[in-house]
Protein backbone atom coordinates (compact mmCIF):
# COMPACT_ATOMS: atom_id res chain seq x y z
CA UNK A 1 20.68 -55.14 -56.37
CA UNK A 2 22.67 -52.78 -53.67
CA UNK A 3 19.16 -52.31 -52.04
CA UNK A 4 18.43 -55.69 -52.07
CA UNK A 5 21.95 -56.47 -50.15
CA UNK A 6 21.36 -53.74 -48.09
CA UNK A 7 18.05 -54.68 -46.85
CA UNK A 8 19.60 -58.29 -46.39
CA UNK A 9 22.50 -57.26 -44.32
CA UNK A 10 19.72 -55.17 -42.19
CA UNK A 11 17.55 -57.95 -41.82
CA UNK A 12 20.55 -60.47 -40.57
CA UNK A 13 21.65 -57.96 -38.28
CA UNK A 14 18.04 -58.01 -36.89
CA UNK A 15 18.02 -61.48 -36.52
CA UNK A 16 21.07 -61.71 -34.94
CA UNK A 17 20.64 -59.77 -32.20
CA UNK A 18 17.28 -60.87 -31.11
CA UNK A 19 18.74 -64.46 -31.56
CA UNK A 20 18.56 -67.36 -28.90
CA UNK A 21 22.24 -66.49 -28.39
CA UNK A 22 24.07 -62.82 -27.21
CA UNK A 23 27.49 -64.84 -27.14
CA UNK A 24 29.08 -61.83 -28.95
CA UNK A 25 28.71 -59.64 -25.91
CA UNK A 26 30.83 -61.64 -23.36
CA UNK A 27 34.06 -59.58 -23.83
CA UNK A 28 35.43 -55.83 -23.35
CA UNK A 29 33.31 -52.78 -24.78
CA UNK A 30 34.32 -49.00 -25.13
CA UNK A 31 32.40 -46.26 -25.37
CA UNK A 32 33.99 -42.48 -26.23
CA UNK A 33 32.30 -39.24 -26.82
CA UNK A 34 33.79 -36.09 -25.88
CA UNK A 35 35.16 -35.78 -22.64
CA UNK A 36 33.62 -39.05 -21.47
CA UNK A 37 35.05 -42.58 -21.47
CA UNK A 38 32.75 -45.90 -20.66
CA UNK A 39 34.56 -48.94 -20.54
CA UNK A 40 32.21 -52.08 -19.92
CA UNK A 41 33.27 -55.79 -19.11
CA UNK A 42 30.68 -58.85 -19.50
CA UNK A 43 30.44 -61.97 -18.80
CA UNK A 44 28.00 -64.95 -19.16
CA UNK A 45 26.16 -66.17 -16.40
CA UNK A 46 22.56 -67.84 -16.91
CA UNK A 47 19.74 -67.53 -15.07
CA UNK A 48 16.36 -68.67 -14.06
CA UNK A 49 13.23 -66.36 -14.85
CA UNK A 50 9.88 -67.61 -14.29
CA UNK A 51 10.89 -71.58 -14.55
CA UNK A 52 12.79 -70.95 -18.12
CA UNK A 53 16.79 -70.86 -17.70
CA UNK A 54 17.82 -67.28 -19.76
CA UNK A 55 21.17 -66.18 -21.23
CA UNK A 56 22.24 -63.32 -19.28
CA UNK A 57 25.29 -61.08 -19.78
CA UNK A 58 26.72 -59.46 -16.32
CA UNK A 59 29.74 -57.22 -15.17
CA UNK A 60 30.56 -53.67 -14.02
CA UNK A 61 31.91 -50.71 -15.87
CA UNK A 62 34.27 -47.68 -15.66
CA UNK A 63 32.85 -44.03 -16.09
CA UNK A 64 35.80 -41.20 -16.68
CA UNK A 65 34.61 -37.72 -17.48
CA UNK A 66 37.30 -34.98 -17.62
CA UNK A 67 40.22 -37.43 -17.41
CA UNK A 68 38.67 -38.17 -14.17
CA UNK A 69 37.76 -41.59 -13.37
CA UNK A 70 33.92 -40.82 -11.47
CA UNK A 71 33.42 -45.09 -11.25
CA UNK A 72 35.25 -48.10 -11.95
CA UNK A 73 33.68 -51.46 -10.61
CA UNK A 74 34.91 -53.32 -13.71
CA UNK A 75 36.33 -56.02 -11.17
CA UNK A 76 32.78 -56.83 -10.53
CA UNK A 77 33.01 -59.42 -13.65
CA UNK A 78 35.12 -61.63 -11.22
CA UNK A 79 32.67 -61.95 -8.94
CA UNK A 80 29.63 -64.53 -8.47
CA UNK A 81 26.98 -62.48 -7.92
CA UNK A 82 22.97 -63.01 -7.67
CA UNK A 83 22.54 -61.36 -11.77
CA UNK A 84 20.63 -58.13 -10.01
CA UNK A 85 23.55 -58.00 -8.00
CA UNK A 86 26.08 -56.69 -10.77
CA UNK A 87 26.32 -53.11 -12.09
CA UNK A 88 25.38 -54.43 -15.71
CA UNK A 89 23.17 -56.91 -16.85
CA UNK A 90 21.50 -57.82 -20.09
CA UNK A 91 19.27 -60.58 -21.04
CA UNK A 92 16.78 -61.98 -23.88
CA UNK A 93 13.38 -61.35 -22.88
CA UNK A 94 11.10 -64.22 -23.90
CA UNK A 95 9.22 -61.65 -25.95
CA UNK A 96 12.84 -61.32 -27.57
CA UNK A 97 13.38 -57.74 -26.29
CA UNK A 98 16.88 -57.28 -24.96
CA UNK A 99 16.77 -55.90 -21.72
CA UNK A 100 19.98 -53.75 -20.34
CA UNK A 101 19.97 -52.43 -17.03
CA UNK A 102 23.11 -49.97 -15.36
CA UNK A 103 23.30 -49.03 -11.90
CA UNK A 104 24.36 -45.22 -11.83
CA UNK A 105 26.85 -44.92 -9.19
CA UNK A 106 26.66 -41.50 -9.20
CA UNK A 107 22.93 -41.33 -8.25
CA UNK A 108 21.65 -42.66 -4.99
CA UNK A 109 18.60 -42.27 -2.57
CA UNK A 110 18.74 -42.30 0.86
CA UNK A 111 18.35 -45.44 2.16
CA UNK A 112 21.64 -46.06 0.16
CA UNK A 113 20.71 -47.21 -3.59
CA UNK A 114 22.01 -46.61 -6.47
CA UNK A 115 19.20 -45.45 -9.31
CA UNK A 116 18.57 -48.27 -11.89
CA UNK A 117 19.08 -46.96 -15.64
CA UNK A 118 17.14 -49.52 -18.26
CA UNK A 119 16.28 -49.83 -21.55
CA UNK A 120 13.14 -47.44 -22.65
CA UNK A 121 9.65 -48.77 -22.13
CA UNK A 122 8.66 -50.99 -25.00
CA UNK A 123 11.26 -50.97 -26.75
CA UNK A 124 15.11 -53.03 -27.28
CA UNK A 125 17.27 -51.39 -25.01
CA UNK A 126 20.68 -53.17 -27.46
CA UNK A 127 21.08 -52.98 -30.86
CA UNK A 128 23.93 -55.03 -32.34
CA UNK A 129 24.83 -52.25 -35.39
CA UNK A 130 28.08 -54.41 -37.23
CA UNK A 131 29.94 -57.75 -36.86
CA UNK A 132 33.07 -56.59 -37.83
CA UNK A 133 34.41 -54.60 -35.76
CA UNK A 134 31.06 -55.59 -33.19
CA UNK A 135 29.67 -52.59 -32.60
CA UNK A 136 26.35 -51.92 -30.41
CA UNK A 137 23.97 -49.62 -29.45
CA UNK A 138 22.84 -49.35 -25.92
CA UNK A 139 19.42 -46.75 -25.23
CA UNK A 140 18.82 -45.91 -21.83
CA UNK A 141 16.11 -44.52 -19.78
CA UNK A 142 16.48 -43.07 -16.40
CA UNK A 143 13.66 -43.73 -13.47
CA UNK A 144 12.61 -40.57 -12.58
CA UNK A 145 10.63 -41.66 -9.30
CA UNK A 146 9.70 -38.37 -7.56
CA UNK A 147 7.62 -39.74 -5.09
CA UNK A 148 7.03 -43.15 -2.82
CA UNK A 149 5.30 -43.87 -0.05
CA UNK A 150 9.01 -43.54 2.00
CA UNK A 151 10.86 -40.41 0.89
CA UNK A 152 14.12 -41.88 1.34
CA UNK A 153 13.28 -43.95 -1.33
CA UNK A 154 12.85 -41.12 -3.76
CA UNK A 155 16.18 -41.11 -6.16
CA UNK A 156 17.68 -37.89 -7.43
CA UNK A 157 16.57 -36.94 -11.61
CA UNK A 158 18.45 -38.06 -14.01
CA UNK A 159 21.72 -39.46 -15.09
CA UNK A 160 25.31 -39.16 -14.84
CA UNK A 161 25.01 -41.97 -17.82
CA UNK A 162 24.39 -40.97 -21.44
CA UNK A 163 21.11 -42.03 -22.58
CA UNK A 164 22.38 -43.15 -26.00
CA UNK A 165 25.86 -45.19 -26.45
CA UNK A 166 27.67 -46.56 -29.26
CA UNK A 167 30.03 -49.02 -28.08
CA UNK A 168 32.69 -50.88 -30.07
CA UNK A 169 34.21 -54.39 -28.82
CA UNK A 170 37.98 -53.90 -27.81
CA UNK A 171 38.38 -57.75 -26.71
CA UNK A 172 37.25 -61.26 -26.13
């Protein structure tokens, strides 16, 4: 019987995050591990992709490593911005993959653009992990583009981001 209910609670949290709805993600997030500290505020704000409106979460984030705060463009979440616009954004594929895309402020090419750090190929880049306290996990793959046909579009390796985050819901 406890495997059944196990199974069953694993299979509704499934569900629920590949849902028609990511409603639980509008709100404040925190992440913590170590000496780093990612805050993350979202917001919904639909959008059109390919003719079909989607359900798209949006905002900015702060980074503090060391006590030191590297990046805050929380404020961002304010704004009314094109969705590619914003330092965060996650949306329901129609495939049902969640895609999650950061900006890394802390990486940047130059002709002045901050690296893009998504979800890994093939694969959910959110996982919602518990209801109560909402807790979810975000995977994260950095572009490692080491050559174009313009070198100053060539972005530095890596990540100032971790690739794997555990964040827990601190308000609506």
């Amino acid at each position: 019987m406890k495997k059944v209910l196990i199974l069953t609670t694993i299979l509704l949290l499934s569900l629920d995050s590949f849902g028609q709805s990511l409603e639980y993600l509008a709100g404040e997030w925190r992440y913590s591990s170590n000496d780093t500290i990612i805050e993350i505020s979202l917001k919904n704000q639909n959008f059109l992709y390919y003719g079909n409106t989607i359900e798209c979460f949006v905002g900015g984030y702060l980074l503090k490593k060391n006590g030191f705060i590297l990046v805050n463009n929380k404020s961002f979440v304010n704004l009314n911005l094109e969705v590619d616009q914003y330092p965060i954004y996650i949306f329901l594929y129609p495939d049902n993959n969640i895609a999650v895309r950061f900006k890394d402020y802390q990486k940047q090419n130059q002709a002045g653009e901050f690296k893009s750090i998504h979800e890994p190929s093939n694969s959910t880049g959110l996982v919602l992990i518990s209801t109560s306290p909402y807790r979810i996990k975000i995977s994260l793959q950095p572009d490692n583009r080491e050559f174009w046909a313009f070198p100053d579009e060539v972005f530095p390796k890596g990540t100032s981001l971790p690739t794997e985050m555990i964040f827990t819901k601190v308000s609506e």
